[in-house]
C-alpha atoms as a PDB file:
ATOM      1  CA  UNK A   1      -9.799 -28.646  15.442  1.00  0.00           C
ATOM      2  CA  UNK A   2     -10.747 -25.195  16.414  1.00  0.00           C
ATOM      3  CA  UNK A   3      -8.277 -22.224  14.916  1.00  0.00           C
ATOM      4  CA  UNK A   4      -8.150 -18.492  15.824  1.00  0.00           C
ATOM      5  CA  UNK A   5      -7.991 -15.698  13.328  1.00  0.00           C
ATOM      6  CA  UNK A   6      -4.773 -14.265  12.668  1.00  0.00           C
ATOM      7  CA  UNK A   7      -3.506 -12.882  15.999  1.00  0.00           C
ATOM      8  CA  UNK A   8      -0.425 -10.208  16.825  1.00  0.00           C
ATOM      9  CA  UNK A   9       1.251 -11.365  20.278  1.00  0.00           C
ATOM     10  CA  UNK A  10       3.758  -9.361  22.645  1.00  0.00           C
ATOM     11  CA  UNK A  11       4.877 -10.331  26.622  1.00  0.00           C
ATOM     12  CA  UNK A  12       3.580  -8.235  28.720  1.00  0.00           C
ATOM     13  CA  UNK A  13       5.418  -9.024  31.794  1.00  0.00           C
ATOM     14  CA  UNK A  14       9.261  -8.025  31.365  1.00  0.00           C
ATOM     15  CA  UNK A  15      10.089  -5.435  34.379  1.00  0.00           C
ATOM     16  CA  UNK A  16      13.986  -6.018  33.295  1.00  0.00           C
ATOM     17  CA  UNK A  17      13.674  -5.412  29.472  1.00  0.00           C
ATOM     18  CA  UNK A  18      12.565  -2.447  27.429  1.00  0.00           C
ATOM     19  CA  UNK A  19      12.488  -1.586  23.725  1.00  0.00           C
ATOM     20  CA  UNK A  20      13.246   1.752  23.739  1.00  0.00           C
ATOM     21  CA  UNK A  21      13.363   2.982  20.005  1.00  0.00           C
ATOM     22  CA  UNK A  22      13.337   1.058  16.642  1.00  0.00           C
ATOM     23  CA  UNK A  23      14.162   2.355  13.240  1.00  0.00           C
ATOM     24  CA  UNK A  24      16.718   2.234  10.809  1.00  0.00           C
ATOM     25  CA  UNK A  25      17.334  -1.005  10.307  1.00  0.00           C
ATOM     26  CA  UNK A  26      18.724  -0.585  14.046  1.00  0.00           C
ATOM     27  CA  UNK A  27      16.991  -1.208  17.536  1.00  0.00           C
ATOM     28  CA  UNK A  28      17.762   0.176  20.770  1.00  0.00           C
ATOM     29  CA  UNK A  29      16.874  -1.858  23.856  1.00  0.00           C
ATOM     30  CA  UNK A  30      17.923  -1.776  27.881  1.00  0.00           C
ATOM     31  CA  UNK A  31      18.389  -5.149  29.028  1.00  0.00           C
ATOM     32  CA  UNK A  32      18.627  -5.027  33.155  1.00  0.00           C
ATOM     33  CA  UNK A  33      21.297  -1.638  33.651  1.00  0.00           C
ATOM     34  CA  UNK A  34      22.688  -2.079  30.310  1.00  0.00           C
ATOM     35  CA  UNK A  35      21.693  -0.568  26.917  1.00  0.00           C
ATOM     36  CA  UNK A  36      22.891  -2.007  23.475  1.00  0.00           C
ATOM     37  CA  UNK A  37      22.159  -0.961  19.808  1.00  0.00           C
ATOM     38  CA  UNK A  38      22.340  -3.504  17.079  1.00  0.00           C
ATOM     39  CA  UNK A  39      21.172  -3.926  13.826  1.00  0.00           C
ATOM     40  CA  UNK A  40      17.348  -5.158  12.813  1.00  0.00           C
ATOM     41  CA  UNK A  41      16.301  -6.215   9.469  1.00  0.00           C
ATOM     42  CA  UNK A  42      13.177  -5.635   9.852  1.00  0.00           C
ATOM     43  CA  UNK A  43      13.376  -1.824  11.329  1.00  0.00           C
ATOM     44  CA  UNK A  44      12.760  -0.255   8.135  1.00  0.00           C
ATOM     45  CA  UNK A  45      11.023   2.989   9.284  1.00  0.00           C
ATOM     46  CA  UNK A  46      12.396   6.243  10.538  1.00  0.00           C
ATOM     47  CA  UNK A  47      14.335   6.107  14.343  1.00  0.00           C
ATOM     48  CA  UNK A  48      12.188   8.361  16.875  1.00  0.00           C
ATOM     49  CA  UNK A  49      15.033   9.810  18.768  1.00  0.00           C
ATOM     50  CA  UNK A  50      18.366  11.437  16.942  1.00  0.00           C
ATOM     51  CA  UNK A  51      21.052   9.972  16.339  1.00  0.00           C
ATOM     52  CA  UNK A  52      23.193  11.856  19.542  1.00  0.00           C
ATOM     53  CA  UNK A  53      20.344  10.430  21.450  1.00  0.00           C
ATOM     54  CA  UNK A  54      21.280   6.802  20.325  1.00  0.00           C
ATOM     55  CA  UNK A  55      24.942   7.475  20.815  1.00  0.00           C
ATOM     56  CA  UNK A  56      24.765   8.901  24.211  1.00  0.00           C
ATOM     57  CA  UNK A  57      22.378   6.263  25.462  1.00  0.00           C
ATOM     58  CA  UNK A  58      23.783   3.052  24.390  1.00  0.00           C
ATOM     59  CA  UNK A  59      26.520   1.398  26.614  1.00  0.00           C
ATOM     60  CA  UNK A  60      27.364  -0.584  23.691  1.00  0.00           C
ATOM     61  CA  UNK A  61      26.919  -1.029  20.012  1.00  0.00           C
ATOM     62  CA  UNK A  62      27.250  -3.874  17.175  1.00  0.00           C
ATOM     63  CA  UNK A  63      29.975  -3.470  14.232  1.00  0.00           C
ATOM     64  CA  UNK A  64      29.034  -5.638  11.367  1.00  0.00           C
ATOM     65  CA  UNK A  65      31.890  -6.866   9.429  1.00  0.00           C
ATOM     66  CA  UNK A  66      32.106  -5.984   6.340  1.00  0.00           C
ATOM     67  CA  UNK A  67      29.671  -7.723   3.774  1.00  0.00           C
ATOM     68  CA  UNK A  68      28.031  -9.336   6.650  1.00  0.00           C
ATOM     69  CA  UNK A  69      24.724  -9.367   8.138  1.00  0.00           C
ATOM     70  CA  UNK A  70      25.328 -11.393  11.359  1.00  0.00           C
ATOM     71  CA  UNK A  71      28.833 -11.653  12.207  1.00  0.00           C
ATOM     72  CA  UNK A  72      30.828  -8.461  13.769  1.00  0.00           C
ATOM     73  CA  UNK A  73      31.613  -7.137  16.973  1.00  0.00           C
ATOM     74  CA  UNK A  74      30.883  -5.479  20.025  1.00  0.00           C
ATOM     75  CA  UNK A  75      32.375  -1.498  20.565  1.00  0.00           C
ATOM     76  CA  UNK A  76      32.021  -0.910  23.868  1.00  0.00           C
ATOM     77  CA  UNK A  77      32.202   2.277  26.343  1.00  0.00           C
ATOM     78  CA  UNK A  78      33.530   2.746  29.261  1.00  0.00           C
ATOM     79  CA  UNK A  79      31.757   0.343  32.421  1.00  0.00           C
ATOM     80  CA  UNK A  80      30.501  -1.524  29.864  1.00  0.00           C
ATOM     81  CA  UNK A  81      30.414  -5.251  30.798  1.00  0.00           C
ATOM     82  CA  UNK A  82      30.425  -8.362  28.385  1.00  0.00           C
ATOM     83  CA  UNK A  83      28.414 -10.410  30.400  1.00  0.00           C
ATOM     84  CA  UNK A  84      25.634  -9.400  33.572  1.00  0.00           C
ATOM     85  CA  UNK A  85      22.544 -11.153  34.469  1.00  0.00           C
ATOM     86  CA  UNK A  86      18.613 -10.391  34.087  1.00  0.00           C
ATOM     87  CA  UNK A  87      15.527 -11.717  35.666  1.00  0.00           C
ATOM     88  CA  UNK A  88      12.597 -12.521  34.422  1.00  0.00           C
ATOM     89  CA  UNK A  89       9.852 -12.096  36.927  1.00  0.00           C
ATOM     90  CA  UNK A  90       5.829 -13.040  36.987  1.00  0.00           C
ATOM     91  CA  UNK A  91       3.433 -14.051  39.784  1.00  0.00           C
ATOM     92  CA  UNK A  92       4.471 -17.572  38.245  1.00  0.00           C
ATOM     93  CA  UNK A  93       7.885 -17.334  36.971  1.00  0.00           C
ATOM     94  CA  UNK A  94      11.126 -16.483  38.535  1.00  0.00           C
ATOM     95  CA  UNK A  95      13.818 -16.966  36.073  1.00  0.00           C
ATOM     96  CA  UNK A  96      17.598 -15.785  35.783  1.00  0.00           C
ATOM     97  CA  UNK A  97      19.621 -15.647  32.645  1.00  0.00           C
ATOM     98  CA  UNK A  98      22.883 -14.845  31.632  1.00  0.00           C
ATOM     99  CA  UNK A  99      23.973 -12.107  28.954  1.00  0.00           C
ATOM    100  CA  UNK A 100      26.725 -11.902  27.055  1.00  0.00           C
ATOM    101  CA  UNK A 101      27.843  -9.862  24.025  1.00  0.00           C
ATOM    102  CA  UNK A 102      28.322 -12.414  21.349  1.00  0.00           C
ATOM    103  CA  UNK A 103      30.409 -12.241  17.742  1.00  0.00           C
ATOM    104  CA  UNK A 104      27.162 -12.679  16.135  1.00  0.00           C
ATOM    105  CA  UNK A 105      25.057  -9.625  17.268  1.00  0.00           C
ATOM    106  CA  UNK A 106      23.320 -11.886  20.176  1.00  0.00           C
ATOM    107  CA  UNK A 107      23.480 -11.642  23.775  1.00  0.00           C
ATOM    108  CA  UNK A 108      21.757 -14.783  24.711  1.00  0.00           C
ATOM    109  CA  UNK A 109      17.859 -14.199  25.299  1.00  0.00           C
ATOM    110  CA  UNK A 110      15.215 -13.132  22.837  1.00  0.00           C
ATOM    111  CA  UNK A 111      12.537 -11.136  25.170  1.00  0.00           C
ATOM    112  CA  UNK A 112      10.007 -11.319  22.608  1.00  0.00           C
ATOM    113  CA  UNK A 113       9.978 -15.291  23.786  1.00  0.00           C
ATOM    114  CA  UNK A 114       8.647 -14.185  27.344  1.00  0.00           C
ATOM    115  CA  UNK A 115       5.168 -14.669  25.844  1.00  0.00           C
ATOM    116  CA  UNK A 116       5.533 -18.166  24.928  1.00  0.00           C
ATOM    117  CA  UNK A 117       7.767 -18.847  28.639  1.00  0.00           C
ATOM    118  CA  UNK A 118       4.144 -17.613  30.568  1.00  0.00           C
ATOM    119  CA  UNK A 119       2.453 -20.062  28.381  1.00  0.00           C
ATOM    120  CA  UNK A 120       4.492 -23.075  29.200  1.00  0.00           C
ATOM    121  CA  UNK A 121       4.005 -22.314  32.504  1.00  0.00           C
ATOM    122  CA  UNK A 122       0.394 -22.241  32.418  1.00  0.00           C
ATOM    123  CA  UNK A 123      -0.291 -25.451  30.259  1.00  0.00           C
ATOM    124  CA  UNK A 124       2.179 -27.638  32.641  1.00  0.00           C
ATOM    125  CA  UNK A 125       0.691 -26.519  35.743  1.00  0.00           C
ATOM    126  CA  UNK A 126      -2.609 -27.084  33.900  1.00  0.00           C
ATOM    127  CA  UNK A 127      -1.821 -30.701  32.962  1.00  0.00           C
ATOM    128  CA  UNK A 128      -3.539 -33.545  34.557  1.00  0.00           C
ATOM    129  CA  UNK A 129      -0.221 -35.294  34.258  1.00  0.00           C
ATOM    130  CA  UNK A 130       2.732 -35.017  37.353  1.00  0.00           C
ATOM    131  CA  UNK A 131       6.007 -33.964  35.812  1.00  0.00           C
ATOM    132  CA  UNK A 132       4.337 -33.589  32.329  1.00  0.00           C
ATOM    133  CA  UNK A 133       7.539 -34.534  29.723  1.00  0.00           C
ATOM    134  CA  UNK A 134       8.948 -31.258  27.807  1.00  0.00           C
ATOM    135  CA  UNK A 135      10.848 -31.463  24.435  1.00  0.00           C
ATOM    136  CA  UNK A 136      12.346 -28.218  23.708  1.00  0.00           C
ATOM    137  CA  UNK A 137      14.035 -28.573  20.241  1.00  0.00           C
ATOM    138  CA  UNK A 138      16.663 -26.208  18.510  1.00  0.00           C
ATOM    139  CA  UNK A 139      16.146 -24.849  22.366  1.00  0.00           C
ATOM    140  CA  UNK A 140      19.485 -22.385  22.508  1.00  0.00           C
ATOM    141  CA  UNK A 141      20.232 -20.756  25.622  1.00  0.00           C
ATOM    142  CA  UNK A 142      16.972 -22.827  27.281  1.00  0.00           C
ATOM    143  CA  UNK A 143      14.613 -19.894  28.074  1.00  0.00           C
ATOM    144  CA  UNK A 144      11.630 -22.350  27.520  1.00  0.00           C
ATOM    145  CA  UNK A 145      13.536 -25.295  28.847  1.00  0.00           C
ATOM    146  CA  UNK A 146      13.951 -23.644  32.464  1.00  0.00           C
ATOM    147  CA  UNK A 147      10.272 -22.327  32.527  1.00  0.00           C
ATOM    148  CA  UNK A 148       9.439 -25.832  31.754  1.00  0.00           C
ATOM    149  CA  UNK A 149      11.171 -26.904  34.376  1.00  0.00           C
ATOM    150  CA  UNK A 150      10.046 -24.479  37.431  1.00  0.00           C
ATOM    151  CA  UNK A 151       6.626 -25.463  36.646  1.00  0.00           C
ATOM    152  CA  UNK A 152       7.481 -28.666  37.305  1.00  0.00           C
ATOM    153  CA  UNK A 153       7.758 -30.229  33.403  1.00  0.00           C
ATOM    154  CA  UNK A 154      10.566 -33.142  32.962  1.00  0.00           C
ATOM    155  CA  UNK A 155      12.587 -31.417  30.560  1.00  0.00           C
ATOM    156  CA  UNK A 156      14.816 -32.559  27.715  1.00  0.00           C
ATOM    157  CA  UNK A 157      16.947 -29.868  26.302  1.00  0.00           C
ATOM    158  CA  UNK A 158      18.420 -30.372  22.283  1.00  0.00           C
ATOM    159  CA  UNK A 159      20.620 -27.732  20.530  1.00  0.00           C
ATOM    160  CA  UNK A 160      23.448 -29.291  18.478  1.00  0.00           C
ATOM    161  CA  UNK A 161      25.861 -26.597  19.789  1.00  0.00           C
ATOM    162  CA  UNK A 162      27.818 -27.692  22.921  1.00  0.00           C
ATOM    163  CA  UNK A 163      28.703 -24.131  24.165  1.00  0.00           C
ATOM    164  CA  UNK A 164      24.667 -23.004  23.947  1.00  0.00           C
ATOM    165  CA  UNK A 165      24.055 -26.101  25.899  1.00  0.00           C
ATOM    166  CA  UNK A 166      26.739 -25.161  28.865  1.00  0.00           C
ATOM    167  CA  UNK A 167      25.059 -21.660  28.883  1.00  0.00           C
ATOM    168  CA  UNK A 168      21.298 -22.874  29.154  1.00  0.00           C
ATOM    169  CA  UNK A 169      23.275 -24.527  31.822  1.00  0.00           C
ATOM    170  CA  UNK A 170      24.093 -21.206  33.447  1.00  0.00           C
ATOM    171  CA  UNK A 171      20.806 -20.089  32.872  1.00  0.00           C
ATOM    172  CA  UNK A 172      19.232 -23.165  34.618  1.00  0.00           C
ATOM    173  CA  UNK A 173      21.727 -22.792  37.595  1.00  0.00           C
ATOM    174  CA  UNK A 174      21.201 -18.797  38.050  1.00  0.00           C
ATOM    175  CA  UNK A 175      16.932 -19.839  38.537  1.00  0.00           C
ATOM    176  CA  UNK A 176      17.960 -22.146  41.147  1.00  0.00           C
ATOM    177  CA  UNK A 177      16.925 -25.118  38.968  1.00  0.00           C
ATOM    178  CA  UNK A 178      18.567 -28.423  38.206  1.00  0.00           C
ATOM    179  CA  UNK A 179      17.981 -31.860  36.516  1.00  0.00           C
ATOM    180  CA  UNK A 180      17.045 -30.401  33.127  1.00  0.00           C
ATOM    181  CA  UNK A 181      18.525 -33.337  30.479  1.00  0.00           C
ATOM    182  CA  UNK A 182      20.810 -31.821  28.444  1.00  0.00           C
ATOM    183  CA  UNK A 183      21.306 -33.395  24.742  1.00  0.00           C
ATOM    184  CA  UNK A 184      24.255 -32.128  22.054  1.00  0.00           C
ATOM    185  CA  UNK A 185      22.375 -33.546  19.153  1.00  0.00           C
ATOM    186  CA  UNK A 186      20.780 -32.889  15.228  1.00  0.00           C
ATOM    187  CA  UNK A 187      17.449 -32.071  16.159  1.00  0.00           C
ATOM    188  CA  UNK A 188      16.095 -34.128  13.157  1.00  0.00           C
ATOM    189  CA  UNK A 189      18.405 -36.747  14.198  1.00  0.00           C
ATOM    190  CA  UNK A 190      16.741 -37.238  17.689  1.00  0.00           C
ATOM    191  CA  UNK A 191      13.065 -36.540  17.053  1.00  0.00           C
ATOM    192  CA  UNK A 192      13.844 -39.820  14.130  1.00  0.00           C
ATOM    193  CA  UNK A 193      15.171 -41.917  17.653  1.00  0.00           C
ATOM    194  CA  UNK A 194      12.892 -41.068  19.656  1.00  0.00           C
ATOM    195  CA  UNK A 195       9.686 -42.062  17.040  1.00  0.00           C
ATOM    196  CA  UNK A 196      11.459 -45.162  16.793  1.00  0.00           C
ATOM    197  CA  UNK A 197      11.625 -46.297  20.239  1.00  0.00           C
ATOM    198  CA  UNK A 198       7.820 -45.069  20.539  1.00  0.00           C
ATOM    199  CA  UNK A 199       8.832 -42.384  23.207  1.00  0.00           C
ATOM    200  CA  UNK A 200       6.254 -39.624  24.079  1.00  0.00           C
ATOM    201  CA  UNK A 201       5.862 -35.861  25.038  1.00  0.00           C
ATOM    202  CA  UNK A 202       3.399 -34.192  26.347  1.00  0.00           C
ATOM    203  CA  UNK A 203       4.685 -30.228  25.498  1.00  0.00           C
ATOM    204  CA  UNK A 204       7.315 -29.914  22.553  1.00  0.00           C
ATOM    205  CA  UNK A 205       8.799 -26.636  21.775  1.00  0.00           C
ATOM    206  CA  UNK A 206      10.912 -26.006  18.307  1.00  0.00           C
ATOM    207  CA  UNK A 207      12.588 -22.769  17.615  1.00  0.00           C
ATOM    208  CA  UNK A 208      13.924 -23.472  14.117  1.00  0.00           C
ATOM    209  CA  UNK A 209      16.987 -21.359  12.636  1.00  0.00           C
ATOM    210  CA  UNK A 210      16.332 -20.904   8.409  1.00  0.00           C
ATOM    211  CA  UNK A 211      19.593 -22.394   8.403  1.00  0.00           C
ATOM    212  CA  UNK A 212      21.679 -24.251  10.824  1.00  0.00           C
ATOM    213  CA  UNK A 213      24.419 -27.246  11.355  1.00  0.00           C
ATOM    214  CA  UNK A 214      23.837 -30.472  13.993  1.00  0.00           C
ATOM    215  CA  UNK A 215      27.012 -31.848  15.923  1.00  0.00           C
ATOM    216  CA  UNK A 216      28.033 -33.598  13.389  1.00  0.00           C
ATOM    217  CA  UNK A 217      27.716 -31.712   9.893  1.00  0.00           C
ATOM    218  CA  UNK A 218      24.124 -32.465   9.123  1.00  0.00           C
ATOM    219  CA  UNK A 219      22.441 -29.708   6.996  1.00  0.00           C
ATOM    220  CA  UNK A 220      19.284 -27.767   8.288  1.00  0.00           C
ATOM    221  CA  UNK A 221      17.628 -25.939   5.916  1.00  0.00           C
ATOM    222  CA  UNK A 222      14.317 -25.125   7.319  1.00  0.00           C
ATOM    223  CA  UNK A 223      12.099 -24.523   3.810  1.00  0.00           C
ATOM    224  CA  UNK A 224      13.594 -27.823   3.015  1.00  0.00           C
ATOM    225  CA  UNK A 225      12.783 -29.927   6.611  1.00  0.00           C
ATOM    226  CA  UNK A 226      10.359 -28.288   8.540  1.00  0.00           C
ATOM    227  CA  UNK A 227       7.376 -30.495   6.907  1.00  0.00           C
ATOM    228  CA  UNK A 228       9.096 -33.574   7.373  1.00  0.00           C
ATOM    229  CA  UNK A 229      10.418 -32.605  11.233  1.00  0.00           C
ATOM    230  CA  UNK A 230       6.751 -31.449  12.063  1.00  0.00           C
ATOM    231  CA  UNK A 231       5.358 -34.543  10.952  1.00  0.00           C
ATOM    232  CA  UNK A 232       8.061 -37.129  13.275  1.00  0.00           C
ATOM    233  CA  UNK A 233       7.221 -34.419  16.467  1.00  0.00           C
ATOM    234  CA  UNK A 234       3.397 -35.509  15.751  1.00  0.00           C
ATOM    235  CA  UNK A 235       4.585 -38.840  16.277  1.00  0.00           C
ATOM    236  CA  UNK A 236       6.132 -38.165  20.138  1.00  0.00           C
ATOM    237  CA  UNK A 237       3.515 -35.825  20.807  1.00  0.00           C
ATOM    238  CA  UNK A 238       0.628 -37.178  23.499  1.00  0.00           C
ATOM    239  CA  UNK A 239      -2.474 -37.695  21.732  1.00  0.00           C
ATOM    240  CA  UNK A 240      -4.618 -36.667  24.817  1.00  0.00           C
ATOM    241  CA  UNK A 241      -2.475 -34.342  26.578  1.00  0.00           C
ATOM    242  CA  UNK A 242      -0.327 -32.042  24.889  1.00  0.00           C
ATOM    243  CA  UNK A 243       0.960 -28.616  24.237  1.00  0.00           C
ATOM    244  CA  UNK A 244       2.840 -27.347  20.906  1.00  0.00           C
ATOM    245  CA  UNK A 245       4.731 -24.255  20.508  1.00  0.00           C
ATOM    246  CA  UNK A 246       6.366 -23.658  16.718  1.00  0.00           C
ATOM    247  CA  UNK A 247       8.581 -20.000  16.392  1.00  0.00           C
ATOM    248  CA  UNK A 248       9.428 -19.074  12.823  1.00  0.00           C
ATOM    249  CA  UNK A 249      12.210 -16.251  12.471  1.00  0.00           C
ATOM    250  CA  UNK A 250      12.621 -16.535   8.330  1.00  0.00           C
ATOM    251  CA  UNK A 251      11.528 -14.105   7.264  1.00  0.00           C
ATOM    252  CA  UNK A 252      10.084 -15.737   3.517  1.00  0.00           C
ATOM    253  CA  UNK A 253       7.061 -17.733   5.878  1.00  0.00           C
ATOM    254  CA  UNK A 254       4.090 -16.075   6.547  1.00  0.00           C
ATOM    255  CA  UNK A 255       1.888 -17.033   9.577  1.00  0.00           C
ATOM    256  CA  UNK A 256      -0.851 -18.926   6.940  1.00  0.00           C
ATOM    257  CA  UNK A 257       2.121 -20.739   6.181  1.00  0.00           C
ATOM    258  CA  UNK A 258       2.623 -22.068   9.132  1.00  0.00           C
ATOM    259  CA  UNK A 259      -0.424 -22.745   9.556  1.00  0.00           C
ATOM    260  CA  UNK A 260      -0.882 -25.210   6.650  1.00  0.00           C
ATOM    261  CA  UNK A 261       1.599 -26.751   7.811  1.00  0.00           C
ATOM    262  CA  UNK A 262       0.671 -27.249  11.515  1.00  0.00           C
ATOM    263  CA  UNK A 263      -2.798 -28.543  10.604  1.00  0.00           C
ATOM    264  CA  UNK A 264      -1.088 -31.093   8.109  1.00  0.00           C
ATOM    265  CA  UNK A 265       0.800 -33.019  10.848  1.00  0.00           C
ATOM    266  CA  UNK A 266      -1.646 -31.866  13.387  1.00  0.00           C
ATOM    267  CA  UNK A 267      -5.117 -32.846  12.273  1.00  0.00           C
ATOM    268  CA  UNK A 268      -7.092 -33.609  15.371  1.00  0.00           C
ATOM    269  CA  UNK A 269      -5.685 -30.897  17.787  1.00  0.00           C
ATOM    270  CA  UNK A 270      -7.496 -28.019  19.488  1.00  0.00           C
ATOM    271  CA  UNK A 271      -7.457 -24.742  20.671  1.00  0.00           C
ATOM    272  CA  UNK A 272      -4.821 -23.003  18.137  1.00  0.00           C
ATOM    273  CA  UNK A 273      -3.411 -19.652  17.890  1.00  0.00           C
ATOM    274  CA  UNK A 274      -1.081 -18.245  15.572  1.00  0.00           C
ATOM    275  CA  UNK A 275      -0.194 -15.437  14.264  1.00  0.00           C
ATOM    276  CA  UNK A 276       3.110 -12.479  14.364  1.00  0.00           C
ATOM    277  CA  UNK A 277       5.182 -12.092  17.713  1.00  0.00           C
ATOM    278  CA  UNK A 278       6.488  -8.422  17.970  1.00  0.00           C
ATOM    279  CA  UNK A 279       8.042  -6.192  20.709  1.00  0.00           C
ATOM    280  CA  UNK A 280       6.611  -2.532  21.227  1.00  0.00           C
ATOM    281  CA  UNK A 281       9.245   0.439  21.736  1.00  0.00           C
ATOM    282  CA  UNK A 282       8.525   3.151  23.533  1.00  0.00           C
ATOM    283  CA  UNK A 283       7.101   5.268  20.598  1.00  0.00           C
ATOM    284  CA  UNK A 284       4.312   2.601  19.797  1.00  0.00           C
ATOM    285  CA  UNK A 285       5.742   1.129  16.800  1.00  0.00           C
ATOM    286  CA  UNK A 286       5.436  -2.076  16.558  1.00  0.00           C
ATOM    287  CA  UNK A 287       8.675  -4.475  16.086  1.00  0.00           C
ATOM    288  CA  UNK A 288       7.912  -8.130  13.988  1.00  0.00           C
ATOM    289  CA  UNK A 289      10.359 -10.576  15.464  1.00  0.00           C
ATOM    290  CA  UNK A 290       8.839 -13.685  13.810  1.00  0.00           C
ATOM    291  CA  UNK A 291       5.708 -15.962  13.334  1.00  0.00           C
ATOM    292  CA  UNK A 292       4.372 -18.099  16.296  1.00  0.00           C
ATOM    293  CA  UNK A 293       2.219 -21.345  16.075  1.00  0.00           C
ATOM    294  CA  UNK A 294       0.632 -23.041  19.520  1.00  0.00           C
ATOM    295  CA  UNK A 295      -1.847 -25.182  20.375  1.00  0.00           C
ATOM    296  CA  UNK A 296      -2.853 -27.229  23.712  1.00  0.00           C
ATOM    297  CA  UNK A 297      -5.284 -29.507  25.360  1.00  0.00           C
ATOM    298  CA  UNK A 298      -6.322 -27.762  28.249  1.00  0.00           C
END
């Protein structure tokens, strides 16, 4: 096994997205013609533009309710829409997805995940394996899941929420994709199956919430399950080629963290990197949005 120092990640291909100031506990970002401000936990420095400057540029902001830190809504202006489209473009990539203002401060993509979308591509196309099979886990609106796909992965698609799965349905559609399996299931639940029945992957992709509900009322809590849900994806994970790509967003793990527990359940893969994922605003400060874990054979 062969591990990388600490690294700090960002994309560096979004054309469509921009961070344009961060501070506050607030962030201020243009997604395609549209410009939103919502609140960020971690944005606990000073905002580099005023406070008119905030008002007069966003098309849109996020209320929190009171004595909540996630649920609220959306005040909009004028020619403000509640749901538009974005691309995501590369050499490699051409990806659509659908936005929408959502009573929970989301809108349905998280740009800092560009970086990991570039890598999928890469390590599929790389594979010495036609239609490699892609497991993206906890996989929300499907960012991953269609990159997987137009690099030519078989993809299975979990999330135990039916109305994120019809909207990574969208997405798939607006890329001009199709045949991505679609599964409303516990995520623990079906990584269990498929050990049993001896199934294999060669990419998996888990974006674990701290806290979350499956289909049908079974408890996530991710300081409690991550160990033993790393340890079953080991199990479906091709022993000779493979990819892995672990996001973190609670903020209580650190990236040595993860690390432990990668290399526990991991022993005898190569070429890792880890480290912080962050976005950049326009002022240079740098935004943490998480911890990221990957690894690969080729």
């Amino acid at each position: 096994m062969s591990t990388t120092v600490i690294q700090t990640a960002t994309p560096k291909n979004w054309k469509a997205y921009q961070l344009l100031d961060s501070g506050g506990f607030e962030k201020l970002e243009k997604f395609g013609d549209y410009i939103l401000r919502r609140p960020e936990p971690q944005a606990a420095w000073d905002k580099s533009l005023s406070e008119l400057e905030w008002q007069n540029s966003a098309h849109a902001y996020f209320k929190k309710d009171k004595g909540s830190q996630e649920k609220g809504e959306w005040m909009l202006k004028k020619g403000m829409v509640e749901r538009w489209y974005m691309p995501y473009q590369t050499p490699t990539l051409n990806l659509n997805f659908k936005l929408a203002l959502s009573s929970f401060k989301h809108v349905g993509i998280f740009p800092e995940q560009a970086m990991n979308w570039d890598f999928i591509m890469e390590k599929v196309k790389k594979m010495p394996v036609k239609n490699p099979k892609v497991l993206n886990l906890f996989a929300y609106t499907g960012g991953a899941s269609i990159a997987a796909k137009q690099a030519g992965a078989d993809v299975t698609h979990v999330d135990s929420i039916k109305q994120v799965i019809s909207w990574s349905r969208d997405n798939m559609e607006a890329s001009q994709l199709d045949n991505i399996r679609w599964v409303v299931e516990d995520a623990m639940k079906f990584v269990r199956r498929e050990a049993k029945r001896g199934n294999v992957y060669q990419g998996i992709i888990l974006d674990p919430p701290a806290y979350g509900r499956g289909p049908d009322g079974e408890k996530w809590v991710l300081e409690e399950q991550i160990n033993e849900m790393l340890k079953t994806v080991a199990q479906i994970l091709d022993k000779e080629n493979y990819f892995l790509i672990l996001n973190m967003y609670s903020m209580g793990f650190s990236s040595l963290i993860v690390e432990n527990l990668v290399k526990c359940s991991f022993e005898h893969s190569k070429n890792h990197e880890f480290g912080e994922l962050y976005l950049e605003d326009s002022f240079k400060k740098k935004l943490p949005l998480g911890v990221y874990y990957r690894f690969a054979s080729i």
